[in-house]
N, C-alpha and C. Protein backbone atom coordinates (compact mmCIF):
# COMPACT_ATOMS: atom_id res chain seq x y z
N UNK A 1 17.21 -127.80 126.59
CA UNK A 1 18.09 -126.66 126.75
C UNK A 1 18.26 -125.98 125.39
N UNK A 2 18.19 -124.30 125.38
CA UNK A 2 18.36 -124.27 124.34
C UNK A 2 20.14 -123.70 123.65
N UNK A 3 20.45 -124.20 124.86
CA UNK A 3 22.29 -123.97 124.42
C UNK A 3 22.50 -125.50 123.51
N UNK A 4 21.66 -126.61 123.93
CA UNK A 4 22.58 -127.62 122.99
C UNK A 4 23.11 -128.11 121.77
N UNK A 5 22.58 -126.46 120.71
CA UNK A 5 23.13 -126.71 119.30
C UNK A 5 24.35 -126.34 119.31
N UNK A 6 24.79 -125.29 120.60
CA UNK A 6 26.68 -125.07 120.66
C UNK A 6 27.18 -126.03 121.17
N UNK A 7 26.54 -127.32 121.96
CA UNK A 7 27.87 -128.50 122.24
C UNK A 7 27.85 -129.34 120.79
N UNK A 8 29.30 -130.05 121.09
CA UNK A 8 29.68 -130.92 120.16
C UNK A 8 28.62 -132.26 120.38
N UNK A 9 28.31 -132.88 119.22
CA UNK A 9 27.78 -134.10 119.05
C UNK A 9 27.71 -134.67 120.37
N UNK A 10 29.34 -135.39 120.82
CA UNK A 10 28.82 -136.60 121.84
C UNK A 10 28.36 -135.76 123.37
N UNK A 11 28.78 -134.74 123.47
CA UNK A 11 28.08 -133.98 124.88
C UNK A 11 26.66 -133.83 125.05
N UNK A 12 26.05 -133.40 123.71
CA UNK A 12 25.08 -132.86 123.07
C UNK A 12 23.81 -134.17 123.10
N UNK A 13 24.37 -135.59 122.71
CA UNK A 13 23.26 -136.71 122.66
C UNK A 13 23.75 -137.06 124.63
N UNK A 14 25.22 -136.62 125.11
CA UNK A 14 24.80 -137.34 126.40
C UNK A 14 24.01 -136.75 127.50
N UNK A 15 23.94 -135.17 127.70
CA UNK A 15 22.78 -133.99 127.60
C UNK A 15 21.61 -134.77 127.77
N UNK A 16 21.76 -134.84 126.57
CA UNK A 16 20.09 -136.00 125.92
C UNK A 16 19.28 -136.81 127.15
N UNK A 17 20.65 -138.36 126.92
CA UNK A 17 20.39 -139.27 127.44
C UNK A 17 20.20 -138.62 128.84
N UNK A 18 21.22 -137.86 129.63
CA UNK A 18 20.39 -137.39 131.02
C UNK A 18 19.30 -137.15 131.47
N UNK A 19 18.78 -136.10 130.32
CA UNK A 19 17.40 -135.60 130.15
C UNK A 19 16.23 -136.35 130.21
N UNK A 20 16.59 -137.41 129.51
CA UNK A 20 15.61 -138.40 129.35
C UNK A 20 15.61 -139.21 130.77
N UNK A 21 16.51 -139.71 131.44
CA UNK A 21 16.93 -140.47 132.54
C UNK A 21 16.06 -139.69 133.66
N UNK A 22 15.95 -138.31 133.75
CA UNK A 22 15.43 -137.50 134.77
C UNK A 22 13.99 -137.65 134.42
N UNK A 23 13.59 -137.49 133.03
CA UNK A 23 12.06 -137.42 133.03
C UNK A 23 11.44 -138.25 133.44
N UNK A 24 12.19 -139.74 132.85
CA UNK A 24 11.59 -141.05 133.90
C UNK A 24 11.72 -141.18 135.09
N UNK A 25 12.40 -140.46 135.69
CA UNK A 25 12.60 -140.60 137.02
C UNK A 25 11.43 -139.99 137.79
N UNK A 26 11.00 -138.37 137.24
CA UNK A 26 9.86 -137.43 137.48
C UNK A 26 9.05 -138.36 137.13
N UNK A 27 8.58 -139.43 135.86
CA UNK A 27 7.48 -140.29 135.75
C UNK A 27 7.23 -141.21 136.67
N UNK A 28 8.58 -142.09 137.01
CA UNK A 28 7.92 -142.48 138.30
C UNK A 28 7.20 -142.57 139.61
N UNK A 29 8.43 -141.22 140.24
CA UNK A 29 7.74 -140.74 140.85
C UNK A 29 6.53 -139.74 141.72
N UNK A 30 5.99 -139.57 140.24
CA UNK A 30 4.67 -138.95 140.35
C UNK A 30 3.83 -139.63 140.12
N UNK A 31 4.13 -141.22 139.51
CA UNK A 31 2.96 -142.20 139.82
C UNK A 31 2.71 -142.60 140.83
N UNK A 32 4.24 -143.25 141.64
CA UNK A 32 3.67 -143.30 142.97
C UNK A 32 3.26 -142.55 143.82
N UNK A 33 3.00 -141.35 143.19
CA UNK A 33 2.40 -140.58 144.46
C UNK A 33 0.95 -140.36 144.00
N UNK A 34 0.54 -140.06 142.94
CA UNK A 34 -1.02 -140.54 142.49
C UNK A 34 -0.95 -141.02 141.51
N UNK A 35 -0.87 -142.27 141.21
CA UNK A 35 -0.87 -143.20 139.99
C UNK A 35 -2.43 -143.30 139.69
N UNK A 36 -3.61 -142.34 139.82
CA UNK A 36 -4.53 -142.04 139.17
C UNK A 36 -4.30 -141.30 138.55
N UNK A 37 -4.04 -139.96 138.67
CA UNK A 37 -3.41 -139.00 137.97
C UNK A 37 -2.62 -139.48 136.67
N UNK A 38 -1.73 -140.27 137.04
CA UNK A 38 -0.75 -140.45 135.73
C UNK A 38 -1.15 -141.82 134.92
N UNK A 39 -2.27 -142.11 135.13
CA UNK A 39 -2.79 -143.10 134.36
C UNK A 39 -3.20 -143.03 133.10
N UNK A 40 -3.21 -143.81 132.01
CA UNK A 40 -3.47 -143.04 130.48
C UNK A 40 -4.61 -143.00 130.65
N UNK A 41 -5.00 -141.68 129.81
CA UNK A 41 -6.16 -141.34 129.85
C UNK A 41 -7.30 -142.24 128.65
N UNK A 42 -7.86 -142.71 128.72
CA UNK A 42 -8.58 -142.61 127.41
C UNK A 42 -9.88 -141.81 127.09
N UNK A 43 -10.05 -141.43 125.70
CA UNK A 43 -10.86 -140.64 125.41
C UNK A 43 -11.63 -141.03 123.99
N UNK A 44 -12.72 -141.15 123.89
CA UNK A 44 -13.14 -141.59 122.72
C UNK A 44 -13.72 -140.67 121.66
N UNK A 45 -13.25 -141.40 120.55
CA UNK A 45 -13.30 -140.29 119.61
C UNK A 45 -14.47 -140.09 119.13
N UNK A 46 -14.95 -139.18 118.63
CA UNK A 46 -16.45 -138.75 117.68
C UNK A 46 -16.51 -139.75 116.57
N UNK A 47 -17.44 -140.07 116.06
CA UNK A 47 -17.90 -140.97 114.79
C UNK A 47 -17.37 -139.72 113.68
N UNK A 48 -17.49 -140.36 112.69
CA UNK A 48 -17.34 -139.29 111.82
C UNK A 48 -18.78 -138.99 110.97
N UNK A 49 -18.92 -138.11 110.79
CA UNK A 49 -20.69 -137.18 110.39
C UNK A 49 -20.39 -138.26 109.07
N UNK A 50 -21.37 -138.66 108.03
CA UNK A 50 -21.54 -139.06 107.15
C UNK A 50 -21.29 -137.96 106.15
N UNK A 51 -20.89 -137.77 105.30
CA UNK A 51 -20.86 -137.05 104.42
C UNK A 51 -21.84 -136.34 103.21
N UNK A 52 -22.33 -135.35 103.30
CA UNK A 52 -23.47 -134.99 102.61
C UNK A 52 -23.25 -134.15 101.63
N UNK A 53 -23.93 -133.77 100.51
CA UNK A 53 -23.62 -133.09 99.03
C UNK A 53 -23.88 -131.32 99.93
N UNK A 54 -23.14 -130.39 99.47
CA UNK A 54 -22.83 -129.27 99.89
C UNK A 54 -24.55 -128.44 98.73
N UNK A 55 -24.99 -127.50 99.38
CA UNK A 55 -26.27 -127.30 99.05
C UNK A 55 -25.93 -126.48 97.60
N UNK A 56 -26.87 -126.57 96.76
CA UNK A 56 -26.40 -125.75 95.43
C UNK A 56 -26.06 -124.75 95.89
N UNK A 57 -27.07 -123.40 96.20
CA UNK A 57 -26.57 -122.28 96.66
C UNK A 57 -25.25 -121.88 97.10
N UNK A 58 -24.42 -123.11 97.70
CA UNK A 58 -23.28 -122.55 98.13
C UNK A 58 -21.92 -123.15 97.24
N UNK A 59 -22.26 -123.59 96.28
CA UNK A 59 -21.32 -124.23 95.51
C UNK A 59 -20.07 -123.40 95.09
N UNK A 60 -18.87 -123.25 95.00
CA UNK A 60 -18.39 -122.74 94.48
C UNK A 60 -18.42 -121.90 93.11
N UNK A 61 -18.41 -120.52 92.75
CA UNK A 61 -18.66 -119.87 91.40
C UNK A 61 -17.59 -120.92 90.28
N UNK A 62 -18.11 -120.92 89.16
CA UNK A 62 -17.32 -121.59 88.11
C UNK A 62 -16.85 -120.28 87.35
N UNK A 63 -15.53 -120.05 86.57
CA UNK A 63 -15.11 -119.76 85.67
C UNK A 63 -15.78 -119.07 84.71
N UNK A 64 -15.59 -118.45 84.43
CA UNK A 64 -16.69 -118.49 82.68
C UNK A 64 -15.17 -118.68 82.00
N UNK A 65 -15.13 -119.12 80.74
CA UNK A 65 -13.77 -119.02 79.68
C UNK A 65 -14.15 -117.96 78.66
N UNK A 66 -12.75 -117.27 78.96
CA UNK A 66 -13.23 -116.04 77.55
C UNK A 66 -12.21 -116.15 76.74
């Protein structure tokens, strides 16, 4: 909500705790209704490329000092 920076503290964390109480509740029961769906997903990550020297040509210009 975005009114809850005008309640006081303890309204404001019990807000909260509701909020939270409902989402698990929506988590549940949208597993039991396709607990494929709400299954963690996993996904695997890319290797990481090996790292290779950047080609002269594109090197960054240096300075000259004057």
């Amino acid at each position: 909500m975005n009114e809850l920076n005008f309640l006081p503290n303890a309204q404001r964390k019990e807000v909260q705790r509701k909020e939270a109480v409902l989402v698990d509740i929506m988590v549940d029961l949208l597993t039991q209704i396709n607990p494929g769906r709400m299954a963690d997903v996993k996904v695997p990550t890319p290797k990481p490329k090996p790292s290779t020297p950047a080609p002269t040509c594109c090197k960054p210009p240096t300075r000259a000092s004057t």
